[in-house]
C-alpha atoms as a PDB file:
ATOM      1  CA  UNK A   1       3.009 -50.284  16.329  1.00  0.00           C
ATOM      2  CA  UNK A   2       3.322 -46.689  15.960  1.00  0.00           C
ATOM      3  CA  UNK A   3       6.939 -45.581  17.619  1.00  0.00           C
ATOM      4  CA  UNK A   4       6.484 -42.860  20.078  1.00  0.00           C
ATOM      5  CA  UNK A   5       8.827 -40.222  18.266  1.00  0.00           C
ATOM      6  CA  UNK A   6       6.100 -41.057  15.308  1.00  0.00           C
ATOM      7  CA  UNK A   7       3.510 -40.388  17.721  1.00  0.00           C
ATOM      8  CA  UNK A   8       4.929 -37.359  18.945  1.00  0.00           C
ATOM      9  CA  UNK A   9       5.668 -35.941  15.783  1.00  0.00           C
ATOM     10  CA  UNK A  10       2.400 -36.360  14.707  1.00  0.00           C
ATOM     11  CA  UNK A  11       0.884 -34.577  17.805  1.00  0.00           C
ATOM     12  CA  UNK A  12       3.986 -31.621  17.412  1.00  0.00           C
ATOM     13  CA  UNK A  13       2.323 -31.064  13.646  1.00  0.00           C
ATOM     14  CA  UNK A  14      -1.333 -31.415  14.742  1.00  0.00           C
ATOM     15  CA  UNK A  15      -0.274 -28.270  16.866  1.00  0.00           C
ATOM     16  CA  UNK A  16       0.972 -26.579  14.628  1.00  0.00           C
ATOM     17  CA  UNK A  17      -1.983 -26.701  12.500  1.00  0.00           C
ATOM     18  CA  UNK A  18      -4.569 -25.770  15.342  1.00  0.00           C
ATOM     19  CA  UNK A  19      -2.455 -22.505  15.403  1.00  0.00           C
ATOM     20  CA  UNK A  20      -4.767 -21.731  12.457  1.00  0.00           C
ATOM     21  CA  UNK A  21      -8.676 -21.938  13.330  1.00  0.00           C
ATOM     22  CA  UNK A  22     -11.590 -21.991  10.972  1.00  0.00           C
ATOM     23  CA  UNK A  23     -12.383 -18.713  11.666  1.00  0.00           C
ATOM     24  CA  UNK A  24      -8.461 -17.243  12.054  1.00  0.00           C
ATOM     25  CA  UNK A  25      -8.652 -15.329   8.374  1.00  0.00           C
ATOM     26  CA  UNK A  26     -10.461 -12.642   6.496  1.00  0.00           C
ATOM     27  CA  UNK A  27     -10.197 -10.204   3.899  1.00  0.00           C
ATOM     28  CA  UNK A  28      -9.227  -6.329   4.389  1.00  0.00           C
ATOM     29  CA  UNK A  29     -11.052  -3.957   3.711  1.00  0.00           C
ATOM     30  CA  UNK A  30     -13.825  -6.331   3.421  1.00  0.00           C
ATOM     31  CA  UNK A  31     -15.765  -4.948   0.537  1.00  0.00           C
ATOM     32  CA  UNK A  32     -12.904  -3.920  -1.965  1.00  0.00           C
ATOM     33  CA  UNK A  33     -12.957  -2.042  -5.014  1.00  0.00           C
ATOM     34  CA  UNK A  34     -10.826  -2.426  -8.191  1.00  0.00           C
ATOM     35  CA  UNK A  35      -7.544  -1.371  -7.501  1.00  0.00           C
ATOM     36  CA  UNK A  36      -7.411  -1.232  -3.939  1.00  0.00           C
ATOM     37  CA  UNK A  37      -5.353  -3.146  -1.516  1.00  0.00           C
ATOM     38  CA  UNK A  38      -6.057  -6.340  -0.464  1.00  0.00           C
ATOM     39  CA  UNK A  39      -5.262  -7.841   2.355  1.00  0.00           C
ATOM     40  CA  UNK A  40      -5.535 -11.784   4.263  1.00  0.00           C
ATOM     41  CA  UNK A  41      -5.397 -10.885   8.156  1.00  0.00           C
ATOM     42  CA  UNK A  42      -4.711 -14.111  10.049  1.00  0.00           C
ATOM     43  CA  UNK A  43      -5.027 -14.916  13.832  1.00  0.00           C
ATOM     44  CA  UNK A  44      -1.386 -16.679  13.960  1.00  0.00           C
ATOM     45  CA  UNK A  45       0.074 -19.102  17.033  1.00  0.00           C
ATOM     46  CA  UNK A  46       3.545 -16.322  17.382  1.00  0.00           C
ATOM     47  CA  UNK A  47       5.594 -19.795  17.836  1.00  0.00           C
ATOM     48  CA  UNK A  48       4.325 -21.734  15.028  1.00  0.00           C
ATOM     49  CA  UNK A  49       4.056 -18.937  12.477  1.00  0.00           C
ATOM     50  CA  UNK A  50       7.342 -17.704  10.667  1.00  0.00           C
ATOM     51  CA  UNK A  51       6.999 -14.975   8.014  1.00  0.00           C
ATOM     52  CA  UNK A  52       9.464 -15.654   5.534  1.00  0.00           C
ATOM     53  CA  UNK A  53       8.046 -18.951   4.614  1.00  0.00           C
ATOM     54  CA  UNK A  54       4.473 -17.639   3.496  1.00  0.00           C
ATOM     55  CA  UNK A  55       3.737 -17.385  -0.362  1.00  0.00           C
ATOM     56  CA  UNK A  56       1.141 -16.147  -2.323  1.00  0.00           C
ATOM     57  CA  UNK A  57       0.566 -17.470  -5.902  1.00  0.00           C
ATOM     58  CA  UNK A  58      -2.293 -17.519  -7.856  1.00  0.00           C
ATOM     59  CA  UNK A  59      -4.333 -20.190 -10.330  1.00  0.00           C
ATOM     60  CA  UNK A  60      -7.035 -18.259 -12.765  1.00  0.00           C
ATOM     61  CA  UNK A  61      -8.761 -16.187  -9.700  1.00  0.00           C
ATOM     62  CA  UNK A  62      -7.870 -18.293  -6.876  1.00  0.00           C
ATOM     63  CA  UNK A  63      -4.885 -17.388  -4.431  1.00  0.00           C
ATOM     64  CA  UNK A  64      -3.336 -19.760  -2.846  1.00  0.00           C
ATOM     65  CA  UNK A  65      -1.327 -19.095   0.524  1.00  0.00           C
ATOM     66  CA  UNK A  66       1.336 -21.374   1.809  1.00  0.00           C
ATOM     67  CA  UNK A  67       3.673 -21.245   4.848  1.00  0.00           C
ATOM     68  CA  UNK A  68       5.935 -23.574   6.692  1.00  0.00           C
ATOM     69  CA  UNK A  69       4.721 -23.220  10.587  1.00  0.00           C
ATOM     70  CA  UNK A  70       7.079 -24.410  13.729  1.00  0.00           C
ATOM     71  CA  UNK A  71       6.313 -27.820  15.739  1.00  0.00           C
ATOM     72  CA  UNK A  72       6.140 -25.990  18.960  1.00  0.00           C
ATOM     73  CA  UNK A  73       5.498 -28.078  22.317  1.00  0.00           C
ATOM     74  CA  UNK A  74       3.916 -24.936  23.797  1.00  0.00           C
ATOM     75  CA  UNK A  75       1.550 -22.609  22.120  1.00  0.00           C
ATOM     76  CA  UNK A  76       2.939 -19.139  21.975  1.00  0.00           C
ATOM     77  CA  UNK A  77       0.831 -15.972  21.953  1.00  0.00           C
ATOM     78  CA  UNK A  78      -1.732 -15.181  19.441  1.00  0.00           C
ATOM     79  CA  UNK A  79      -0.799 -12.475  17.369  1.00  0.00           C
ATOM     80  CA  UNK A  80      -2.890 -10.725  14.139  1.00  0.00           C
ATOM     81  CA  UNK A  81      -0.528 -10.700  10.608  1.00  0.00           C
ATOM     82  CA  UNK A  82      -1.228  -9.461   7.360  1.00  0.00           C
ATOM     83  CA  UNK A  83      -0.446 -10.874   4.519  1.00  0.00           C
ATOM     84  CA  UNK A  84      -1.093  -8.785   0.972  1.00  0.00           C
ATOM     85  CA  UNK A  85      -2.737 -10.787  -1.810  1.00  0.00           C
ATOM     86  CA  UNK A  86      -2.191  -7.556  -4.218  1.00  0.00           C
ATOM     87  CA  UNK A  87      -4.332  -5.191  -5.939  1.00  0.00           C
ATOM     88  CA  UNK A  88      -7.075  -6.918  -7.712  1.00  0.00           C
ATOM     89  CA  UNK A  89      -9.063  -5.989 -10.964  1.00  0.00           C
ATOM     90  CA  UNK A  90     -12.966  -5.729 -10.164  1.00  0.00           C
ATOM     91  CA  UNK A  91     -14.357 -10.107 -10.069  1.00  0.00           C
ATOM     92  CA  UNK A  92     -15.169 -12.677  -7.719  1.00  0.00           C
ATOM     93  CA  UNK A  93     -12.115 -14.229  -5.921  1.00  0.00           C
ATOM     94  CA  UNK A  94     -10.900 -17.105  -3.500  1.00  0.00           C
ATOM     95  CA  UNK A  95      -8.471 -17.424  -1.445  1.00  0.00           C
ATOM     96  CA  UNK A  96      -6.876 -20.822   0.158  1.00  0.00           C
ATOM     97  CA  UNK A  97      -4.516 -20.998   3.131  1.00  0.00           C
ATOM     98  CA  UNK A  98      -2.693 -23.890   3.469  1.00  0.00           C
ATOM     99  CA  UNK A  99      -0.272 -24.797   6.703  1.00  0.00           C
ATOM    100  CA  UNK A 100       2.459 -26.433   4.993  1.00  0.00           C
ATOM    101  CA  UNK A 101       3.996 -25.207   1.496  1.00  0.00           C
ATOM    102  CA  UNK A 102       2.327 -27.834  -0.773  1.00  0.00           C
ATOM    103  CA  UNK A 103      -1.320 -27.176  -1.914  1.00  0.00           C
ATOM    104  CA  UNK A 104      -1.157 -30.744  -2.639  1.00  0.00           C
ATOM    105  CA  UNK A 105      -3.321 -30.983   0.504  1.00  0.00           C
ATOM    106  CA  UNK A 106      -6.863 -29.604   1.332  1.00  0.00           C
ATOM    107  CA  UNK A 107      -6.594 -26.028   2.611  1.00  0.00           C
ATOM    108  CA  UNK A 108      -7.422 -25.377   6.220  1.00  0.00           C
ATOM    109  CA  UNK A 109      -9.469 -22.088   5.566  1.00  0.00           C
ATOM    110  CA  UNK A 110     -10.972 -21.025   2.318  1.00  0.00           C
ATOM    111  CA  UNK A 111     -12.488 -17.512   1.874  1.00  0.00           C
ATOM    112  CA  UNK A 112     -14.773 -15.799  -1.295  1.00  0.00           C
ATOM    113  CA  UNK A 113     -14.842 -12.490  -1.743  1.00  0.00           C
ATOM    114  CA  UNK A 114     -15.736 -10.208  -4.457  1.00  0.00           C
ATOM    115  CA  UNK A 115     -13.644  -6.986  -6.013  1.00  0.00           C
ATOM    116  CA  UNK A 116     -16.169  -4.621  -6.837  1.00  0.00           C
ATOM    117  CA  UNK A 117     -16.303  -1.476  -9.589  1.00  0.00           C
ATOM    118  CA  UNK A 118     -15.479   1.767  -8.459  1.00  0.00           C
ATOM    119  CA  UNK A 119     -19.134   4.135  -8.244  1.00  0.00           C
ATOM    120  CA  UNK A 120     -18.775   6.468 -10.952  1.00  0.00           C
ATOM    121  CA  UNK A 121     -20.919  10.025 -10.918  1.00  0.00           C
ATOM    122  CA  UNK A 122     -23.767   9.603 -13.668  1.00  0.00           C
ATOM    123  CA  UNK A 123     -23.089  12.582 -15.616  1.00  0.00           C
ATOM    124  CA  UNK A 124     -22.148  12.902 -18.771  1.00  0.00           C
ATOM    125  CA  UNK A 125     -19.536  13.237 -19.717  1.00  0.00           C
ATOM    126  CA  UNK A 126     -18.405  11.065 -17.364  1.00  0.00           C
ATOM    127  CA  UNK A 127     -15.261  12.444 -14.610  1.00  0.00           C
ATOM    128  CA  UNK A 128     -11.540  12.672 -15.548  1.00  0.00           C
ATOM    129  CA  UNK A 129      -9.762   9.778 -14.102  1.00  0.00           C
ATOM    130  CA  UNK A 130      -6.348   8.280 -14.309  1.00  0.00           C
ATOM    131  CA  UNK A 131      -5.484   4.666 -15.803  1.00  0.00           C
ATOM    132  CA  UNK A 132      -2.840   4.108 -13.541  1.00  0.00           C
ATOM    133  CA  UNK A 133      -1.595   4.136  -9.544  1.00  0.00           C
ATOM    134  CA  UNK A 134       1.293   7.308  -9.910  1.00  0.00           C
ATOM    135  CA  UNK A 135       2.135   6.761  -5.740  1.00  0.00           C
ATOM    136  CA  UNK A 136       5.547   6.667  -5.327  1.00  0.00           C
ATOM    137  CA  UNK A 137       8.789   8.571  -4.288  1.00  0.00           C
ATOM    138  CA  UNK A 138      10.042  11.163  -7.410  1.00  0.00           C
ATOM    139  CA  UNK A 139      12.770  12.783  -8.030  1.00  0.00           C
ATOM    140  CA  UNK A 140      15.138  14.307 -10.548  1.00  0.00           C
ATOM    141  CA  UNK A 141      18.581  12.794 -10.379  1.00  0.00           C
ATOM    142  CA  UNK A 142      20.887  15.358 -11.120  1.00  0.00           C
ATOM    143  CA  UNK A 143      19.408  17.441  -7.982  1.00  0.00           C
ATOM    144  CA  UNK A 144      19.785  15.382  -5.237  1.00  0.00           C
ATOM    145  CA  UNK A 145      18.375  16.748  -2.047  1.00  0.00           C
ATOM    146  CA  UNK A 146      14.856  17.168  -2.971  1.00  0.00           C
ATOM    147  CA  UNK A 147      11.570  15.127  -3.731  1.00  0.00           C
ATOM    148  CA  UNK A 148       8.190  14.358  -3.788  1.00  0.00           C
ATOM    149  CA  UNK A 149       6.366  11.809  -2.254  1.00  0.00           C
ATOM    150  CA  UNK A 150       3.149  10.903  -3.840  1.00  0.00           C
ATOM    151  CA  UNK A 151       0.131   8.699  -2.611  1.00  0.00           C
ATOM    152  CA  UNK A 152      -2.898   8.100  -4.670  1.00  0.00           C
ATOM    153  CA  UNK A 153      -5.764   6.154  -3.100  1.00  0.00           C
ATOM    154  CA  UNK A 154      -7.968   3.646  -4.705  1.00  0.00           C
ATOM    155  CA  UNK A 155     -10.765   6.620  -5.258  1.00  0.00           C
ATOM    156  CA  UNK A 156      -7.760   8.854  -7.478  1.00  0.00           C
ATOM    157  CA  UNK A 157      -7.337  10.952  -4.599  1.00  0.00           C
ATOM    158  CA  UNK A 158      -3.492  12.343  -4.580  1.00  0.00           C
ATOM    159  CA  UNK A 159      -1.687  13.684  -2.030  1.00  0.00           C
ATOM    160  CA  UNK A 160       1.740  14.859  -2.224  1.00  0.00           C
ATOM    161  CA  UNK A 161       4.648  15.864   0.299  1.00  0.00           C
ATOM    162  CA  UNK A 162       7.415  17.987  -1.274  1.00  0.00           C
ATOM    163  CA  UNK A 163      10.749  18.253   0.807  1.00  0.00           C
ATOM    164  CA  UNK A 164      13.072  20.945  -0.035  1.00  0.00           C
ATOM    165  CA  UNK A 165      15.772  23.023   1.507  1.00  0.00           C
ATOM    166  CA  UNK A 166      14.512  26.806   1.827  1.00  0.00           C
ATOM    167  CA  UNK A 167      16.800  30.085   1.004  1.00  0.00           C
ATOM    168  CA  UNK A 168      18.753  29.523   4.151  1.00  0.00           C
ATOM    169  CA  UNK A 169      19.783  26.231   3.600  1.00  0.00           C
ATOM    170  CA  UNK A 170      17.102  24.547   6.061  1.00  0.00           C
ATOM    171  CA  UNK A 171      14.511  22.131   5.356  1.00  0.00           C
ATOM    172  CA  UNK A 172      11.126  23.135   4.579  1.00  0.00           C
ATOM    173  CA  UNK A 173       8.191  21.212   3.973  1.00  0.00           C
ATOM    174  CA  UNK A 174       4.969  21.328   1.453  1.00  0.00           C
ATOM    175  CA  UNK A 175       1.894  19.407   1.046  1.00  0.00           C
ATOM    176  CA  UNK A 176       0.289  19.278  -2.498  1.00  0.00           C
ATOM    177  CA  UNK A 177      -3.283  18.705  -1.979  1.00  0.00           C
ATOM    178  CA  UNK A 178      -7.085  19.666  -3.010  1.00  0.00           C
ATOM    179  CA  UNK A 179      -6.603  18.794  -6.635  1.00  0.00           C
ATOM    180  CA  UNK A 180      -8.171  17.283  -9.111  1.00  0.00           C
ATOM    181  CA  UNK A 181      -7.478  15.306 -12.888  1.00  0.00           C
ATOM    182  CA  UNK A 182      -7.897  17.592 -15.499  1.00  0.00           C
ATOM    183  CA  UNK A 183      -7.006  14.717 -17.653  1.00  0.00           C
ATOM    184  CA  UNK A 184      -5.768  10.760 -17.829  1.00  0.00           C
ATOM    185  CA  UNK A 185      -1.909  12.245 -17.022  1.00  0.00           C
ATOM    186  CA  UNK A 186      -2.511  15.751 -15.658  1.00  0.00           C
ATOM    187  CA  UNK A 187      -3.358  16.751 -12.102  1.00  0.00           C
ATOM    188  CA  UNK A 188      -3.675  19.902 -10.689  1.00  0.00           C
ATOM    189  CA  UNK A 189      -3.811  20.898  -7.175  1.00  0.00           C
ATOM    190  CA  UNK A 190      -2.847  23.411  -3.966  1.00  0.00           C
ATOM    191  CA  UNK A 191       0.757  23.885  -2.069  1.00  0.00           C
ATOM    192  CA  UNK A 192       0.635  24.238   1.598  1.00  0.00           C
ATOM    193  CA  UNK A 193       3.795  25.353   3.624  1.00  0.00           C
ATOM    194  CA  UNK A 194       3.912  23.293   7.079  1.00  0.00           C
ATOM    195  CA  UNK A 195       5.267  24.411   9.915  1.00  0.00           C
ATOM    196  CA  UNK A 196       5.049  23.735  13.552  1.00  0.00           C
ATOM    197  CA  UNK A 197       6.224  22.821  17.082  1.00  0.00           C
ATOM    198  CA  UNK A 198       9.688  20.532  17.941  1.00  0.00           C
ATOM    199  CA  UNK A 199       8.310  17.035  17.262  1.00  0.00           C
ATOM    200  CA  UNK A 200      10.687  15.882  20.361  1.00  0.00           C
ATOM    201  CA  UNK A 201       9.420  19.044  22.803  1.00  0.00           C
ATOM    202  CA  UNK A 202       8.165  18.011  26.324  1.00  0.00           C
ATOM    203  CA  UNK A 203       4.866  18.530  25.023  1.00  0.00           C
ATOM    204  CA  UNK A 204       3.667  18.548  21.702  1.00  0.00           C
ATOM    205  CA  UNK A 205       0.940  21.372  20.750  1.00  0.00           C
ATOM    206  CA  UNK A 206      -0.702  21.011  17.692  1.00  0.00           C
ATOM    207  CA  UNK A 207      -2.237  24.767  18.112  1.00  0.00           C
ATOM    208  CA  UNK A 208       0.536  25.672  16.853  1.00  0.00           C
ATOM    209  CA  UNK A 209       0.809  23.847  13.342  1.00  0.00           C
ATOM    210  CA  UNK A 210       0.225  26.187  10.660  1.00  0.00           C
ATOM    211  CA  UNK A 211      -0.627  25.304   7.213  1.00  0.00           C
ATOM    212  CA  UNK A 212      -0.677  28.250   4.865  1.00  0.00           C
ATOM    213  CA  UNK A 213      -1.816  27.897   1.275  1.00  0.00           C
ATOM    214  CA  UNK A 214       1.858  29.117  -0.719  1.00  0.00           C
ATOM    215  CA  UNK A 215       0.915  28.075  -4.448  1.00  0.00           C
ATOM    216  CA  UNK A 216      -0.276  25.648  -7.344  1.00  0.00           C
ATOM    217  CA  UNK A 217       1.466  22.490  -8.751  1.00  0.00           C
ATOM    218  CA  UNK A 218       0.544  20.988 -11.916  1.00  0.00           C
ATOM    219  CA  UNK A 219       1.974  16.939 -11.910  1.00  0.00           C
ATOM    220  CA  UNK A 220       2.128  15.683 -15.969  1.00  0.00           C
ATOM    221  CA  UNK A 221       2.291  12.145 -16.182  1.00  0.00           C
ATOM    222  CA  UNK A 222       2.093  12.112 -20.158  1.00  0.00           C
ATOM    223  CA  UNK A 223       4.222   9.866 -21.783  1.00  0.00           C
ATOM    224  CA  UNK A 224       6.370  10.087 -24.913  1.00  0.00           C
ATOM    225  CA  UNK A 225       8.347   7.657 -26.891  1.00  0.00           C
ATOM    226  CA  UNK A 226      11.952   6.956 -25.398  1.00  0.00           C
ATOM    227  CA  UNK A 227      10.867   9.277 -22.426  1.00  0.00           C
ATOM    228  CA  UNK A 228       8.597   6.772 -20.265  1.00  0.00           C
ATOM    229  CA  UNK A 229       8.699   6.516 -16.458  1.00  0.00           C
ATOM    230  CA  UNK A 230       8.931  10.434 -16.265  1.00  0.00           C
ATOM    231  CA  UNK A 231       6.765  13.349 -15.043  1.00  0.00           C
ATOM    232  CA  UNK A 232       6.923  17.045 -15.444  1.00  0.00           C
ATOM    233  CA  UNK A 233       6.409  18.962 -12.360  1.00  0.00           C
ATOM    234  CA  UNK A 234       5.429  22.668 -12.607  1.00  0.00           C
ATOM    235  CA  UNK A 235       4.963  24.952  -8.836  1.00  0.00           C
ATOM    236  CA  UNK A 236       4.015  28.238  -8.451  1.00  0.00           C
ATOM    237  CA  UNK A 237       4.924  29.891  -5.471  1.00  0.00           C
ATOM    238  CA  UNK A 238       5.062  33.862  -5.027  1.00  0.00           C
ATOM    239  CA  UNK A 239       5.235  35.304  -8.664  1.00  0.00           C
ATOM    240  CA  UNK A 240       7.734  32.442 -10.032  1.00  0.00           C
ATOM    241  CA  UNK A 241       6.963  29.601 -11.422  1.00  0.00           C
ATOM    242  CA  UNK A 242       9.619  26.929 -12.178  1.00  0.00           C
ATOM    243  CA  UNK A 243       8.817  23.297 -14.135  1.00  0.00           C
ATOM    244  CA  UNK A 244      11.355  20.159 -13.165  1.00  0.00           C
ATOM    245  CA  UNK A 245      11.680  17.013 -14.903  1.00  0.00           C
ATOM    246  CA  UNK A 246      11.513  14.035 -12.791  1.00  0.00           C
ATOM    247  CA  UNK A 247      11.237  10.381 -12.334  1.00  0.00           C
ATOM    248  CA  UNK A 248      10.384   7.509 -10.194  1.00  0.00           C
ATOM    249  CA  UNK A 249      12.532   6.463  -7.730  1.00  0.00           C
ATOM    250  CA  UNK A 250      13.222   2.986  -7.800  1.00  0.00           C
ATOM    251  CA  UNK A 251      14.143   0.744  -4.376  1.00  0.00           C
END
């Protein structure tokens, strides 16, 4: 005879695993391309899910997802969680969740989904593009203060925002935009100055942002030997221009 604190064990774990239905997961974006990305967004039980027990490893081109849920006696809300599988070279992939942290056990949800190529122009030859992701915070370490904050989507696209302290000692802000790779390393684009209303006013009017075009910024991402992880950053604004060395900033 089955005791009843088996019993109710038993029913506690069923619970826990009907926090996850059949149709709880799916991949984000849901038609990827190389590079970009990817996402598993679950519909999670906000009781039996807990966060820092979910892993993601992976076996050839299948990723496997484990977690440890709660044995809740009452269902808590449903909530939506993402959990990042990485960025993924162009292929065919699957992905296995799993409610406990042994795969040892058949997966509750499986999902297929395929990484496909970026579209490339057909013209010859073919457009400049980079070989690597160069998003990221940089900075030059002997001039604290300062730095650049740089975002390139899966497409190349980069977009930077430059903090700095003006003449007077006051903060300023740039964007670095409407550029383009004139090679693998180099990109070349436009400075905008930013300014606008009191973010904290009573009431915020964005008729009077301004975004002036100030200068050019070439970002070099060429690498020498002994000098890797670095960048030269060269800004014209007015009649001066002024190149700074700087680096990553790693956190």
């Amino acid at each position: 005879m089955i005791s009843f604190s088996k019993t109710a064990a038993a029913a506690l774990a069923l619970a826990a695993t009907s926090a996850l239905p059949a149709t709880a997961a799916r991949i984000v974006p849901a038609d990827p391309v190389a590079f970009q990305p990817v996402n598993l967004r679950m519909t999670v039980d906000s009781c039996a899910f807990v966060p820092g027990t979910v892993r993601v490893s992976a076996v050839g081109t299948t990723l496997k997802v484990t977690q440890h849920l709660n044995n809740c006696l009452v269902a808590g809300t449903a909530e939506i969680v993402d959990v990042r599988l990485g960025t993924l070279a162009e292929g065919d992939y699957r992905v296995e969740l799993y409610a406990s942290p042994s795969t040892d056990v058949a997966p509750v949800e499986t999902l297929s989904f395929r990484v496909h190529g970026r579209v490339e122009i057909a013209v010859f030859p073919p457009p400049v593009r980079p070989l690597t992701d160069y998003s990221g915070l940089w900075w030059n370490s002997s001039e604290g203060g300062w730095g650049l904050s740089l975002h390139q989507s899966p497409m190349d696209v980069l977009f930077g925002s430059w903090y700095v302290y003006g003449a007077s000692g006051q903060p300023e802000w740039f964007t670095i935009q409407a550029g383009q790779w004139t090679s693998a390393t180099r990109w070349a684009g436009t400075i905008y100055r930013n300014t606008g209303p009191f973010f904290a006013g009573p009431g915020y009017d964005p008729r009077l942002v301004l975004i002036q075009s100030s200068g050019t910024a070439v970002l070099e991402f060429k690498q020498l030997p002994g000098q890797e992880d670095r960048a030269t950053f060269t800004y014209t604004i007015g009649n001066v221009t002024t190149t700074k060395g700087i680096t990553r900033y790693a956190f």
